[in-house]
C-alpha atoms as a PDB file:
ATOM      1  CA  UNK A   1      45.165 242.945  17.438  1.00  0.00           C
ATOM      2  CA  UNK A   2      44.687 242.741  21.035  1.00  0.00           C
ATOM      3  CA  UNK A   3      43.669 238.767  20.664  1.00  0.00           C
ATOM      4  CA  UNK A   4      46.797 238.578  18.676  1.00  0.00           C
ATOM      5  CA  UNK A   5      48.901 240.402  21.388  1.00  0.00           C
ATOM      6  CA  UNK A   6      47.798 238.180  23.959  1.00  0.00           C
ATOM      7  CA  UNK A   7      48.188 234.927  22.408  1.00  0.00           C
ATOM      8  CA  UNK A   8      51.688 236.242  21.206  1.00  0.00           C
ATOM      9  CA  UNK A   9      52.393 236.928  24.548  1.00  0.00           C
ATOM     10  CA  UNK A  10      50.954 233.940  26.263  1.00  0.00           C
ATOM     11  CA  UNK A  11      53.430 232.100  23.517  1.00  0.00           C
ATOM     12  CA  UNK A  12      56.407 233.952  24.722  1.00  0.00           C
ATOM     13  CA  UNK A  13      55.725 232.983  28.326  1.00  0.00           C
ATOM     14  CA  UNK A  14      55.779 229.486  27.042  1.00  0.00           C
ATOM     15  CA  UNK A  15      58.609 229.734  24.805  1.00  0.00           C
ATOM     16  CA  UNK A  16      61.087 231.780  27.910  1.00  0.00           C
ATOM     17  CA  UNK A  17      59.102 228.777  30.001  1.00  0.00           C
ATOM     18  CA  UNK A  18      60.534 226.102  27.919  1.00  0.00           C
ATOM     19  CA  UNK A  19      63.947 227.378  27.576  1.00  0.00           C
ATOM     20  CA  UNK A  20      64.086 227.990  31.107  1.00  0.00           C
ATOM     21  CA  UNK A  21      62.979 223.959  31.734  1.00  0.00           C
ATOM     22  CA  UNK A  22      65.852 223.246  28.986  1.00  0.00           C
ATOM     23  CA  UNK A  23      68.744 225.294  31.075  1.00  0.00           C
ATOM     24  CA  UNK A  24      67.519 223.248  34.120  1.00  0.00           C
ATOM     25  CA  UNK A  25      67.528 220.409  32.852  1.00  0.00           C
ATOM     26  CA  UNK A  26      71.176 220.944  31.213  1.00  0.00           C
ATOM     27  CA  UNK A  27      72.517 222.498  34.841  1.00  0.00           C
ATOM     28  CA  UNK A  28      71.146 218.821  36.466  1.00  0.00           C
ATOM     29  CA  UNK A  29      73.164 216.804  33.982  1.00  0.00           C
ATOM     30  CA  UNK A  30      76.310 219.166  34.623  1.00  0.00           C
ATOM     31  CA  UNK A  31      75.916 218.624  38.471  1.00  0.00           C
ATOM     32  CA  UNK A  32      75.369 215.168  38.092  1.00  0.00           C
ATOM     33  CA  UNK A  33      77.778 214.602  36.102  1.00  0.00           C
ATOM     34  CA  UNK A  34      80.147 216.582  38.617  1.00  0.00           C
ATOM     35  CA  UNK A  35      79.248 214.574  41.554  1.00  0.00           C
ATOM     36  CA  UNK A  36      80.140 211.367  39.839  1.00  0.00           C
ATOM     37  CA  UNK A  37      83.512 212.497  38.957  1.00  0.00           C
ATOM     38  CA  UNK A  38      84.014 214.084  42.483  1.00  0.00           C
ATOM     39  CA  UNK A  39      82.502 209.787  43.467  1.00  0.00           C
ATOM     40  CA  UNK A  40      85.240 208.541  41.018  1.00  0.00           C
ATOM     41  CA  UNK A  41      88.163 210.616  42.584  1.00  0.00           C
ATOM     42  CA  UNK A  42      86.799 209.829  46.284  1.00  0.00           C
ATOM     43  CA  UNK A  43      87.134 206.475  45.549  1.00  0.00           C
ATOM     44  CA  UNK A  44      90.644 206.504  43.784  1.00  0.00           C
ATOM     45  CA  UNK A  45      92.225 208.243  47.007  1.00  0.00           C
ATOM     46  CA  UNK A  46      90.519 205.419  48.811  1.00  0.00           C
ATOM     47  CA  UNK A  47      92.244 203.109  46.839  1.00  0.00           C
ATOM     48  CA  UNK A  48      95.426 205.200  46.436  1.00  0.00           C
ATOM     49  CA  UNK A  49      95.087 205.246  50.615  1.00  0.00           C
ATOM     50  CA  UNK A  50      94.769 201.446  50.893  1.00  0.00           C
ATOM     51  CA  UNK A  51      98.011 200.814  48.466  1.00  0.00           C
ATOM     52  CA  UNK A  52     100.064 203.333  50.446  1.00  0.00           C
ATOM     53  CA  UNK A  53      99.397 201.513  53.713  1.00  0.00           C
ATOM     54  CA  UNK A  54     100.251 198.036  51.881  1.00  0.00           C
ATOM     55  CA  UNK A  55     103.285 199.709  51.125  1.00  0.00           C
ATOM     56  CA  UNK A  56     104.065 200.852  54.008  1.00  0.00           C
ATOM     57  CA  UNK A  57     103.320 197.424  55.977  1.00  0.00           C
ATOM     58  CA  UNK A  58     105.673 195.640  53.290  1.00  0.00           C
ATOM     59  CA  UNK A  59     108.784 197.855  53.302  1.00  0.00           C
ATOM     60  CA  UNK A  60     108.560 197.804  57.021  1.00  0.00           C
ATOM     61  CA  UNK A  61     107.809 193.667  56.936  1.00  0.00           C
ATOM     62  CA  UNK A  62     110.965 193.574  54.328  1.00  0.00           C
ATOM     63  CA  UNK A  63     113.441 195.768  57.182  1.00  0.00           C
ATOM     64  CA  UNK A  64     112.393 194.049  59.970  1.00  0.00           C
ATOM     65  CA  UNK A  65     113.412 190.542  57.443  1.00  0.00           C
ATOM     66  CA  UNK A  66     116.817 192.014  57.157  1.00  0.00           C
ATOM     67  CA  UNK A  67     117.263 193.025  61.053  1.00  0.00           C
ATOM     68  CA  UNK A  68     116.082 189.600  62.107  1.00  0.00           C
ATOM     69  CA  UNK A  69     118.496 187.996  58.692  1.00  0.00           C
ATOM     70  CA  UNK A  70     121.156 189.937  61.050  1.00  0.00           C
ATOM     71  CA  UNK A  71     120.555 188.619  64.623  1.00  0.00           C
ATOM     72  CA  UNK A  72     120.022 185.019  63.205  1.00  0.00           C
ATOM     73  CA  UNK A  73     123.471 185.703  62.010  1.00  0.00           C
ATOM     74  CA  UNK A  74     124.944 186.957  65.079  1.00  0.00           C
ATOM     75  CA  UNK A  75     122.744 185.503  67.846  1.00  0.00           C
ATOM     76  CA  UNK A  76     120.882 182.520  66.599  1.00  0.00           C
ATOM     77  CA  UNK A  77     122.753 180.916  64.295  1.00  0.00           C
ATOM     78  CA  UNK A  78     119.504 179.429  62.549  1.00  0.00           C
ATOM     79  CA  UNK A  79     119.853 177.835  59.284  1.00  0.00           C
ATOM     80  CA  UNK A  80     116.862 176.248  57.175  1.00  0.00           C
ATOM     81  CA  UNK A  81     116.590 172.566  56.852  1.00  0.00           C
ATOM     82  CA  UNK A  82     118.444 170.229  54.275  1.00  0.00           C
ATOM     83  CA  UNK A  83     116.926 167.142  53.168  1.00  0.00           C
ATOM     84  CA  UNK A  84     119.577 164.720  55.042  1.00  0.00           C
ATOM     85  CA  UNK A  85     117.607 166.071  58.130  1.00  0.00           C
ATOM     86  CA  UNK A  86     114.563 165.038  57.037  1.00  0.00           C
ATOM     87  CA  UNK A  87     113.996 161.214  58.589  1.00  0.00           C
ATOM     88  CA  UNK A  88     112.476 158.189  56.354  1.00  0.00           C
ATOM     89  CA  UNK A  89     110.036 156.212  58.740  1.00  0.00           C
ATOM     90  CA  UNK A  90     109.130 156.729  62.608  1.00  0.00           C
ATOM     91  CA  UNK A  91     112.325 154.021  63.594  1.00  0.00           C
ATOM     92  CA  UNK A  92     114.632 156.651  62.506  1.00  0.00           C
ATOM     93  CA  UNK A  93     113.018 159.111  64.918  1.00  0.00           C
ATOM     94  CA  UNK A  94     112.889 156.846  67.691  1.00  0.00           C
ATOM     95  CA  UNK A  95     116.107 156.308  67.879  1.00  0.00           C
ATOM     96  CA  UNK A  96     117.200 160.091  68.352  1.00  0.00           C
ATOM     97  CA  UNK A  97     115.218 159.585  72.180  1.00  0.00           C
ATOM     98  CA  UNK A  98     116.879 159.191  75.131  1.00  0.00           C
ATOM     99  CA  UNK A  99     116.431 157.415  77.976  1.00  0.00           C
ATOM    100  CA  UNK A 100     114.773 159.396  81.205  1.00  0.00           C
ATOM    101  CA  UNK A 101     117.049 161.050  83.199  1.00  0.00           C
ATOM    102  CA  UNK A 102     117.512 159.386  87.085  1.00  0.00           C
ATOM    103  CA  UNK A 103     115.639 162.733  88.518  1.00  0.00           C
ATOM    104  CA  UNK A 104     113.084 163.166  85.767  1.00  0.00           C
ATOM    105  CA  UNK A 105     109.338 162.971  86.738  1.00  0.00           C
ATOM    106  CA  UNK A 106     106.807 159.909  86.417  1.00  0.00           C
ATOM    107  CA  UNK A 107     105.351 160.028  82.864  1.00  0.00           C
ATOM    108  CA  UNK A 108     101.433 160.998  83.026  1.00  0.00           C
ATOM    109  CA  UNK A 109      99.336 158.131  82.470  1.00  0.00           C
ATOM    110  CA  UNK A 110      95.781 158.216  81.806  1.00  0.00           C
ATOM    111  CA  UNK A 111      93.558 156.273  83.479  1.00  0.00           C
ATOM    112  CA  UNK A 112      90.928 153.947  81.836  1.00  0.00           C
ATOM    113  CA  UNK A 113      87.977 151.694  82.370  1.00  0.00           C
ATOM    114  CA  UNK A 114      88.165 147.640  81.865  1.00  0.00           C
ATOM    115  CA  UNK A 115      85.854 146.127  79.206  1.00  0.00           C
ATOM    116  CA  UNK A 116      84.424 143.022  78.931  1.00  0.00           C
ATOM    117  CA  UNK A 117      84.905 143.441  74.808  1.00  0.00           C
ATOM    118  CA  UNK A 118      85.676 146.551  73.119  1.00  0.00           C
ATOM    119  CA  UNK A 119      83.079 148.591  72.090  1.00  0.00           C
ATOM    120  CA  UNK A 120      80.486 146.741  74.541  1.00  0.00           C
ATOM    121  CA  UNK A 121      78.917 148.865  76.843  1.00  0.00           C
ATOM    122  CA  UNK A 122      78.307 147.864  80.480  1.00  0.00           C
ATOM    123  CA  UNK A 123      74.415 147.407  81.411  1.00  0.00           C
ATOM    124  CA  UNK A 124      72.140 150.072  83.171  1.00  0.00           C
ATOM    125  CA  UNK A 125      71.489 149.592  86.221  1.00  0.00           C
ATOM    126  CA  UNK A 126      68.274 150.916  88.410  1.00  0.00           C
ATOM    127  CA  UNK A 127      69.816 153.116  91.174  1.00  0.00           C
ATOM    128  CA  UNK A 128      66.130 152.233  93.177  1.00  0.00           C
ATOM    129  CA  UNK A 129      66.623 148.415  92.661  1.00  0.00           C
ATOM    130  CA  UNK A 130      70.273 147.563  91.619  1.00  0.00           C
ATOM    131  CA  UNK A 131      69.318 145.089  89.400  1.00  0.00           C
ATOM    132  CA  UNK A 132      69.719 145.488  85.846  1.00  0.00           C
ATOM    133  CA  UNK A 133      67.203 147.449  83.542  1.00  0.00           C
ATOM    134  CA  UNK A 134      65.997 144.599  81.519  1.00  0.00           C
ATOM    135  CA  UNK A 135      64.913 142.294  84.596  1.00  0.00           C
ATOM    136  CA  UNK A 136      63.591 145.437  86.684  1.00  0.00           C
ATOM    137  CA  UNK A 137      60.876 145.812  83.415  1.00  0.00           C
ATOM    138  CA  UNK A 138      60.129 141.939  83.616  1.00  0.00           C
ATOM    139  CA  UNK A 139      59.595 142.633  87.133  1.00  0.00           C
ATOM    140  CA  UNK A 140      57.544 145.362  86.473  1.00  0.00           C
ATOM    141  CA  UNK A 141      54.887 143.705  84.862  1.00  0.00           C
ATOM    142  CA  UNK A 142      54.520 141.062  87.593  1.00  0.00           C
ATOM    143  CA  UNK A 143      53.854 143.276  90.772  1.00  0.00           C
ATOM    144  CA  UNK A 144      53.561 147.313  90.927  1.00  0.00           C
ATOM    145  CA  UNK A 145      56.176 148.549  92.687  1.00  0.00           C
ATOM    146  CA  UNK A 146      55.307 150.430  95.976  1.00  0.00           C
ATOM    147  CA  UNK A 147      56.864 153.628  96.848  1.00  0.00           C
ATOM    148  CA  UNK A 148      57.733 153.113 100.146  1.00  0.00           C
ATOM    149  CA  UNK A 149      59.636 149.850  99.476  1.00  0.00           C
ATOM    150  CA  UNK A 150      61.771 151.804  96.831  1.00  0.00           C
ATOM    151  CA  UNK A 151      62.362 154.457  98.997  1.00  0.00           C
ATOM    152  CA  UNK A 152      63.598 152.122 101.673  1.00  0.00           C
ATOM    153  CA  UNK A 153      65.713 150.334  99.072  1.00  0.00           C
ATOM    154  CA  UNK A 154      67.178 153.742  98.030  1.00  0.00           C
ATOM    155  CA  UNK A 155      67.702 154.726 101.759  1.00  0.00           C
ATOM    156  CA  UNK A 156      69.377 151.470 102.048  1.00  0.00           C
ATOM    157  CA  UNK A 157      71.921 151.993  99.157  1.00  0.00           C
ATOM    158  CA  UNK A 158      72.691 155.777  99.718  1.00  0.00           C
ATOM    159  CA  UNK A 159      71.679 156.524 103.638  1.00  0.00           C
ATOM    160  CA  UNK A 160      69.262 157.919 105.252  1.00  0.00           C
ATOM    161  CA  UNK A 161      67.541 160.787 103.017  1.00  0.00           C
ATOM    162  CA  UNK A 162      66.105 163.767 105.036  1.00  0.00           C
ATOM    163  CA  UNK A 163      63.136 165.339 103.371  1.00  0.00           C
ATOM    164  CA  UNK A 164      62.922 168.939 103.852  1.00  0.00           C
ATOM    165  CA  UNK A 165      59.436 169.961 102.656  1.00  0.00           C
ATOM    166  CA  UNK A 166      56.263 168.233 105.169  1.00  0.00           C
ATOM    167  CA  UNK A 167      53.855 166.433 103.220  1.00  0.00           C
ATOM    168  CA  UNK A 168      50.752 168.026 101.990  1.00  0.00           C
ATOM    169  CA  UNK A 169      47.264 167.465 102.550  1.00  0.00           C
ATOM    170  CA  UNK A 170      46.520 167.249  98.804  1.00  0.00           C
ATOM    171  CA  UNK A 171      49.830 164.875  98.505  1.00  0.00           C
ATOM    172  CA  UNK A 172      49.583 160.911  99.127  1.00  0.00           C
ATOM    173  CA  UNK A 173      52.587 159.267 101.171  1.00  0.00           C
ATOM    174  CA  UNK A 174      52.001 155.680  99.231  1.00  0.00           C
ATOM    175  CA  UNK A 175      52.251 155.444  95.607  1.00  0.00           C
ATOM    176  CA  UNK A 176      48.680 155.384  94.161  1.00  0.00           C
ATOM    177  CA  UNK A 177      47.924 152.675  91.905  1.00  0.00           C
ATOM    178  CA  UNK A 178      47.037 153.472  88.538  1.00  0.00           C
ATOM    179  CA  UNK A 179      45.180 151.377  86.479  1.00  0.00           C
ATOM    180  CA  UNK A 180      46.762 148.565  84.021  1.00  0.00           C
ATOM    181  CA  UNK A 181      46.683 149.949  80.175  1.00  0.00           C
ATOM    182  CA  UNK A 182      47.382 146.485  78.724  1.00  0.00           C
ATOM    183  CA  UNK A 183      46.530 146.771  75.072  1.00  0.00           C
ATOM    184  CA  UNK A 184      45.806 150.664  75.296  1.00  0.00           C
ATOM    185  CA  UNK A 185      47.838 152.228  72.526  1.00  0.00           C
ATOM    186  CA  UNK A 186      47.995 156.062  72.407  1.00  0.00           C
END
């Protein structure tokens, strides 16, 4: 009897323990089930919120309609276009212009470049040389070009040009030449 007590009450433990896990299980559902319908309501007096303030904005938007219907009326005099106002080609609206007043100002012009042809550009020209890019690279390849004779030739053009830092042991005056890389692709 006393093995038979024990299992009998190890069975009940299990059995109140099961019943226990059932009621639990139940109260979660409940309380989910609550906070989704306390979701659903948050959101409809979101939405009930929203509407009210469209309302609102259109039966003020509709009074103000009237109040401004009633100073066009009074004040304005405003009326909305009828289709003999509406003109058929650009002559017709040329001709409602009048000719400028005796005092009226200048009419602003805008100022534009000369071209030889339309859409041809002018040539680049070297601001060291003056001559134009294509004969300066022809040139190029005949002689090296020193640095001191295109300095001079830029002093020449734009004035005398002050350096303000002293030159540096480490730093040549004279251009260095550089050997030729004829036929040297990189």
């Amino acid at each position: 009897m006393i093995a038979s007590r024990t299992s009998l009450r190890r069975i009940g433990w299990a059995a109140l323990l099961a019943v226990c896990c059932a009621l639990l299980f139940a109260l979660s559902l409940r309380v989910n089930a609550l906070k989704s319908e306390v979701r659903r309501a948050e959101n409809r007096i979101v939405a009930l919120r929203t509407e009210t303030m469209y309302l609102e904005t259109e039966y003020e938007t509709r009074s103000n309609q009237q109040q401004l219907s009633a100073w066009n009326a009074v004040d304005f005099g405003y009326v909305a276009p009828n289709a003999g106002q509406y003109m058929e080609n650009v002559r017709q609206l040329a001709a409602l212009g009048k000719a400028a007043a005796p005092d009226a100002p200048a009419p602003i012009r805008v100022a534009s470049a000369p071209t030889e042809a339309p859409g041809v550009m002018p040539a680049m020209v070297s601001p060291l040389t003056g001559k134009p890019l294509g004969a300066e690279d022809e040139a190029e390849d005949a002689a090296p070009v020193d640095h001191d004779t295109a300095a001079a030739a830029l002093d020449d053009r734009l004035g005398k040009v002050e350096h303000d830092r002293p030159a540096t042991p480490g730093r040549s005056t004279k251009a260095e030449k550089k050997p030729s890389s004829e036929g040297v692709r990189p």
